[in-house]
Protein backbone atom coordinates (compact mmCIF):
# COMPACT_ATOMS: atom_id res chain seq x y z
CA UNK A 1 -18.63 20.24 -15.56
CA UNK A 2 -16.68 16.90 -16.52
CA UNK A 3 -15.58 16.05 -20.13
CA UNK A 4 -17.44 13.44 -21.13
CA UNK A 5 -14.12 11.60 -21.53
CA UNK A 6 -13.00 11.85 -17.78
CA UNK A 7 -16.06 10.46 -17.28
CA UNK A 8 -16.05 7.20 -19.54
CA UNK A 9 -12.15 6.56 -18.16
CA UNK A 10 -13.78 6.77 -14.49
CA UNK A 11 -16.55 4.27 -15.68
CA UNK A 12 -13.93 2.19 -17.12
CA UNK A 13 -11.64 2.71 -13.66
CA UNK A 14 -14.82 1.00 -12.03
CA UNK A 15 -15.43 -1.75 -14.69
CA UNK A 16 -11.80 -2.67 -14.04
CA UNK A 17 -11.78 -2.49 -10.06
CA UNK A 18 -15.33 -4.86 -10.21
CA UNK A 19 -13.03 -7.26 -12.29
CA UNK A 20 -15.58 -7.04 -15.65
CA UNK A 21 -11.94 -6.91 -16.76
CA UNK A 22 -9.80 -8.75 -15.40
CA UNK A 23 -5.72 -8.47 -15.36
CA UNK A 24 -4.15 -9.51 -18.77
CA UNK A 25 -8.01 -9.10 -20.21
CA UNK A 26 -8.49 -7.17 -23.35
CA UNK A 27 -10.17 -4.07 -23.59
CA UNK A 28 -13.03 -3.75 -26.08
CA UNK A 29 -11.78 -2.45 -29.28
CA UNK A 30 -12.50 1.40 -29.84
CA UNK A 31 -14.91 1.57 -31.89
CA UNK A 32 -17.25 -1.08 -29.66
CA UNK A 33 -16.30 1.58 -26.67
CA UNK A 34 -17.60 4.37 -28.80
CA UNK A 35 -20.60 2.84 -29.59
CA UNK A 36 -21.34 1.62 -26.08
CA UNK A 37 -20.43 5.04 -24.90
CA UNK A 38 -22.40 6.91 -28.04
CA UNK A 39 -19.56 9.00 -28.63
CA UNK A 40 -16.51 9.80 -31.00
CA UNK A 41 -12.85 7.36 -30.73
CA UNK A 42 -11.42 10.46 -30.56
CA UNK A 43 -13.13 10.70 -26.92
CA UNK A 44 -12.30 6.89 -26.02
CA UNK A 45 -8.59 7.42 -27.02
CA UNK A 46 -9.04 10.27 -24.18
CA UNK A 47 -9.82 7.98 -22.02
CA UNK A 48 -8.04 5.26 -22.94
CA UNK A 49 -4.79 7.57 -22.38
CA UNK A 50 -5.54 8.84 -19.49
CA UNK A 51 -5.89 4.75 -17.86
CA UNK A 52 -2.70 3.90 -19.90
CA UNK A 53 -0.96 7.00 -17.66
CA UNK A 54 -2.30 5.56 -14.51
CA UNK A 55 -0.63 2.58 -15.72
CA UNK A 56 -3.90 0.19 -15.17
CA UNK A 57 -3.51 -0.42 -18.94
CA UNK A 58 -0.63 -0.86 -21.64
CA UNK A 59 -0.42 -1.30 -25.16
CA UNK A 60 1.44 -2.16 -27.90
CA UNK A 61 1.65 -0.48 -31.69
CA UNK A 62 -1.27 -2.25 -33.56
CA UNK A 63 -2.93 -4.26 -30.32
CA UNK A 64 -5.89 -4.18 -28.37
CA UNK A 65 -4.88 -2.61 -24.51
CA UNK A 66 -4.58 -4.96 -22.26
CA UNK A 67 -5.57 -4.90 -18.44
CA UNK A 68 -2.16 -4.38 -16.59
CA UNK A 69 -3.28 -3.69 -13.05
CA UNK A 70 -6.69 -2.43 -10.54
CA UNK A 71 -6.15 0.60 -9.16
CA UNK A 72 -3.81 0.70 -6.27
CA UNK A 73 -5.85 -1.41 -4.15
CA UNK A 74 -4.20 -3.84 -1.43
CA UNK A 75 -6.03 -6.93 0.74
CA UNK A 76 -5.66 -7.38 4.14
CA UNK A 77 -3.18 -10.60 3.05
CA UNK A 78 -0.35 -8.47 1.57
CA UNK A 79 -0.40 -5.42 4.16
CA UNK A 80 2.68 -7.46 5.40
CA UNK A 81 4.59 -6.16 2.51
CA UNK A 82 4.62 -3.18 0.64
CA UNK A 83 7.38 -4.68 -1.94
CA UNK A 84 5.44 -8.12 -2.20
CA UNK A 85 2.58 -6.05 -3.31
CA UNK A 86 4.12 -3.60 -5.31
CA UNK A 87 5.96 -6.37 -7.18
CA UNK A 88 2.21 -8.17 -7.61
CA UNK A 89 1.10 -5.43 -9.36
CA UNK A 90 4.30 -5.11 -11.91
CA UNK A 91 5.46 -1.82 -9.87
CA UNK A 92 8.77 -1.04 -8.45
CA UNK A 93 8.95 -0.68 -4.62
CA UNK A 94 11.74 1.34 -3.06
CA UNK A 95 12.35 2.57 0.38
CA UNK A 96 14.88 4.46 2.50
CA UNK A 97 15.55 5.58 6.34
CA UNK A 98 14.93 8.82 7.41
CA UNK A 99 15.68 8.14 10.60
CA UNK A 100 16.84 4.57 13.16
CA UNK A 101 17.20 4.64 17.05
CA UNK A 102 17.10 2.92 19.97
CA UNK A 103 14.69 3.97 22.78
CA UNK A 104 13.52 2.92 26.12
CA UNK A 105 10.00 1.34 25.27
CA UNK A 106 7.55 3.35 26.18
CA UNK A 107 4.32 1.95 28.06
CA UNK A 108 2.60 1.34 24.65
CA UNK A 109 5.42 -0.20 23.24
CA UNK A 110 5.79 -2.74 26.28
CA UNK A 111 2.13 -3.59 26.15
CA UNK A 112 1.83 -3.92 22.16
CA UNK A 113 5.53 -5.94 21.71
CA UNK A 114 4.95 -7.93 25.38
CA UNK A 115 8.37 -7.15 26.18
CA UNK A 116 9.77 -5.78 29.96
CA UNK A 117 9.02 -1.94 30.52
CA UNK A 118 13.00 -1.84 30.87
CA UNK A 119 13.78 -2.82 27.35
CA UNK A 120 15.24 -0.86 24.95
CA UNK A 121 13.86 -1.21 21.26
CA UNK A 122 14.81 0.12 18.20
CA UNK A 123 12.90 2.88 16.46
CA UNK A 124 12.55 3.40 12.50
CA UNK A 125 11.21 5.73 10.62
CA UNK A 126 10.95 5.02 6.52
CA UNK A 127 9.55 6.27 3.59
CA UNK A 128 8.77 3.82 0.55
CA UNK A 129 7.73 4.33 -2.85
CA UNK A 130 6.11 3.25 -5.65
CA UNK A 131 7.89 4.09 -9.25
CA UNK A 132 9.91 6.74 -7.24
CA UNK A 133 6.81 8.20 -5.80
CA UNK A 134 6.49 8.49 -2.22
CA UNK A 135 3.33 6.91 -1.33
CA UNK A 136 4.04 5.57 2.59
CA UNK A 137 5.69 6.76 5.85
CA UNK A 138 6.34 3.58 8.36
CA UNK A 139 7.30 4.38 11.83
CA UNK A 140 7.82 1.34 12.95
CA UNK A 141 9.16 -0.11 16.46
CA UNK A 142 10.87 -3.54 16.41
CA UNK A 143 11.35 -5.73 19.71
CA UNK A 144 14.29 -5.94 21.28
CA UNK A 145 15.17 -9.61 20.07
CA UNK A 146 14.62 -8.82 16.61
CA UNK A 147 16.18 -4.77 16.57
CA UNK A 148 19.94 -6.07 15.66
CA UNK A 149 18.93 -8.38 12.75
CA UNK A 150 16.52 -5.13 11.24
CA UNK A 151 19.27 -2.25 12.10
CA UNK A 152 22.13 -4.04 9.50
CA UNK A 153 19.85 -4.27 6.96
CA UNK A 154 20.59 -1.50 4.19
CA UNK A 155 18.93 1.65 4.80
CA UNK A 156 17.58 1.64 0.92
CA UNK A 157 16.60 -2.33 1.03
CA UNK A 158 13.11 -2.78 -1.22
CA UNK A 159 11.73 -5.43 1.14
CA UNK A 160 12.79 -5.46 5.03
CA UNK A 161 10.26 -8.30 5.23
CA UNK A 162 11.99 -10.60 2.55
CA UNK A 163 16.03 -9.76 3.97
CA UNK A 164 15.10 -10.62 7.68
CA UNK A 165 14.02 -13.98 6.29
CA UNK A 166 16.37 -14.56 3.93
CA UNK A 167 19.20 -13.68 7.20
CA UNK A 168 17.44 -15.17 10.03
CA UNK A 169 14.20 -16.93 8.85
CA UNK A 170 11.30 -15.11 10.15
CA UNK A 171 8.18 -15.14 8.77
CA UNK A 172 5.60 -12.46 9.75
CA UNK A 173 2.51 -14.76 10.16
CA UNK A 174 -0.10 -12.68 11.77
CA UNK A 175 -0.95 -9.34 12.06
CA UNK A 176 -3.47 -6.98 13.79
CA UNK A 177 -4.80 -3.90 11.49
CA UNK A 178 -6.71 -0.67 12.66
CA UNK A 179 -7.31 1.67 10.13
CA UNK A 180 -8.39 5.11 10.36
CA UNK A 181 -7.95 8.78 8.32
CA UNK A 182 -5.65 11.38 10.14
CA UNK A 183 -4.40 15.23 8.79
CA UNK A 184 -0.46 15.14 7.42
CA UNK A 185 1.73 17.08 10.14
CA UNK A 186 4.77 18.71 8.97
CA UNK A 187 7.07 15.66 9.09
CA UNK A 188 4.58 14.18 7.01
CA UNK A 189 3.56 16.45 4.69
CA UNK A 190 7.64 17.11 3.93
CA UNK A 191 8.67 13.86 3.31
CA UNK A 192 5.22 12.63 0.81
CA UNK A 193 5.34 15.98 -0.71
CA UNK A 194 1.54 16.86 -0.05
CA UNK A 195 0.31 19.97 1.33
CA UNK A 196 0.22 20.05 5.26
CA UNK A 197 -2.94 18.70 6.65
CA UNK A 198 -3.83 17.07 3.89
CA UNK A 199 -5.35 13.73 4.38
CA UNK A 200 -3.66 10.63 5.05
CA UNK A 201 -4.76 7.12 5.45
CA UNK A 202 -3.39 5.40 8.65
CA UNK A 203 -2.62 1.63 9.40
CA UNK A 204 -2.16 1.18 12.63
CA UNK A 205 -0.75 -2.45 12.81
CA UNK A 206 1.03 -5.31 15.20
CA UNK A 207 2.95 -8.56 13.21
CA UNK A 208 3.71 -11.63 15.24
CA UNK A 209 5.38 -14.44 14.33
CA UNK A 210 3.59 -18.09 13.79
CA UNK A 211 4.11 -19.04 17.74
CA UNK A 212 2.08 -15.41 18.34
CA UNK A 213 5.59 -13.71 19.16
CA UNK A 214 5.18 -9.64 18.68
CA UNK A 215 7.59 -9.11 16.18
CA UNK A 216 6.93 -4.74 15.46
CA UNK A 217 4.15 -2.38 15.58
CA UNK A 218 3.71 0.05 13.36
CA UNK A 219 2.25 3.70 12.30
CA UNK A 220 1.82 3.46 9.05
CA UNK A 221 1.06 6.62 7.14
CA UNK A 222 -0.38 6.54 3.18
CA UNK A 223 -1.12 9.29 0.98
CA UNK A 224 -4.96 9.01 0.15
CA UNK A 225 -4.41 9.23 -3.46
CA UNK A 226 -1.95 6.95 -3.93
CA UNK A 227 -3.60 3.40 -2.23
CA UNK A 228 -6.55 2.11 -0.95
CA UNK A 229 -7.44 -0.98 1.01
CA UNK A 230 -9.66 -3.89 0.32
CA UNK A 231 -11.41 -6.51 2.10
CA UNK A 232 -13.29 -9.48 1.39
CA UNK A 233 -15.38 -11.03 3.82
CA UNK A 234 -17.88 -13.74 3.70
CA UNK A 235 -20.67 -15.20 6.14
CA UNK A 236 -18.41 -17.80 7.17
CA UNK A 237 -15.38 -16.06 7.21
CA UNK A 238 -15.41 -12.20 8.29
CA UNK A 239 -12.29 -10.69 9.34
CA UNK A 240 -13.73 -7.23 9.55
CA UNK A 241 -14.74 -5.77 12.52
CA UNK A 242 -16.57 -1.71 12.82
CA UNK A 243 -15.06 -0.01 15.91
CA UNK A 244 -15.38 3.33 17.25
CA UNK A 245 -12.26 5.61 17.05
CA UNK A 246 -9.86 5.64 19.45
């Protein structure tokens, strides 16, 4: 059976992801949440802590908490950039490569980076983190006019996004996402430090540049309990689309 406290902190966990409170908002005071709740402050401070160990709240001796964060959520607008993100949300992104070679393309990677079947392009496998935490593996192929710029960047570098455009001005402008849930193999189960098969959330993606240019695709690989994704779609403007898997 849950604790009535786990229970309040998930109700709050929701109040906070449907924005009732916003970032930098104030929490009620204690005794309001007790009353609300129809329990003891001993219970809210329960609950309170366990938030403030998530990190989606902070507080100072003597104040009100305050809304630091939602819960690991990401939009479709800043899958781009794991650091960007990270650094949004008042987290510290880090990354290093477990692996970097150069390969003749495969079919797929000719037909997703429109380059020559003949071309060599340059492999990368990462793992980033969040607080120290590995959260993400990227396997990630880059086309052959781009591979030189991304294999002298430093293999620990926060942001590869942010140095290839600070070094040679690229932008990554668009991007193609497909999103699906696949079992950890041993590879990835070694280097996110969950239990083989476990689940993983997968972003299958392709960034071009403004003029439509493929710039990489990607396998990305989450840990389920460390992110989720968002999206926000209107009747004028829905980027979603429900596909079958494959």
């Amino acid at each position: 059976m849950t604790a009535r406290h786990e229970e309040i902190a998930d109700e709050l966990r929701r109040a906070i992801d449907r924005e009732e409170y916003t970032v930098g908002a104030l929490l009620p005071p204690e005794t309001d949440l007790a009353a609300n709740y129809g329990v003891s402050r001993g219970t809210v401070r329960q609950a309170v802590a366990a938030l403030t160990a998530e990190g989606l709240i902070g507080s100072r001796q003597g104040a009100r908490r305050v809304v630091l964060a939602s819960r690991r959520s990401q939009s479709f607008a800043e899958l781009r950039s794991f650091a960007q993100w990270a650094r949004a949300m008042g987290r510290e992104a880090s990354g290093h490569v477990v692996a970097q070679e150069y390969r003749q393309a495969t079919k797929e990677d000719a037909g997703r980076l429109q380059l020559p079947s003949d071309s060599r392009v340059l492999h990368v496998l990462r793992v980033r983190g969040l607080d120290g935490e590995p959260v993400l593996l990227e396997r990630t192929v880059y086309a052959d006019w781009i591979s030189t710029a991304v294999e002298s960047i430093e293999p620990d570098c926060p942001s590869v996004t942010q140095r290839l455009y600070e070094n040679t001005g690229l932008v990554f402008a668009y991007g193609e996402h497909v999103i699906d849930a696949v079992s950890a193999g041993a590879q990835d189960a070694e280097l996110l430090g969950v239990r083989r098969t476990s689940p993983l959330l997968r972003v299958r993606r392709v960034t071009t540049t403004r003029e439509g240019r493929p710039v990489e695709w990607s396998d990305d690989r989450y840990r389920s309990d460390a992110v989720s994704f968002s999206v926000r779609n209107s009747i004028g403007n829905n980027a979603l689309a429900r596909k079958t898997a494959g």
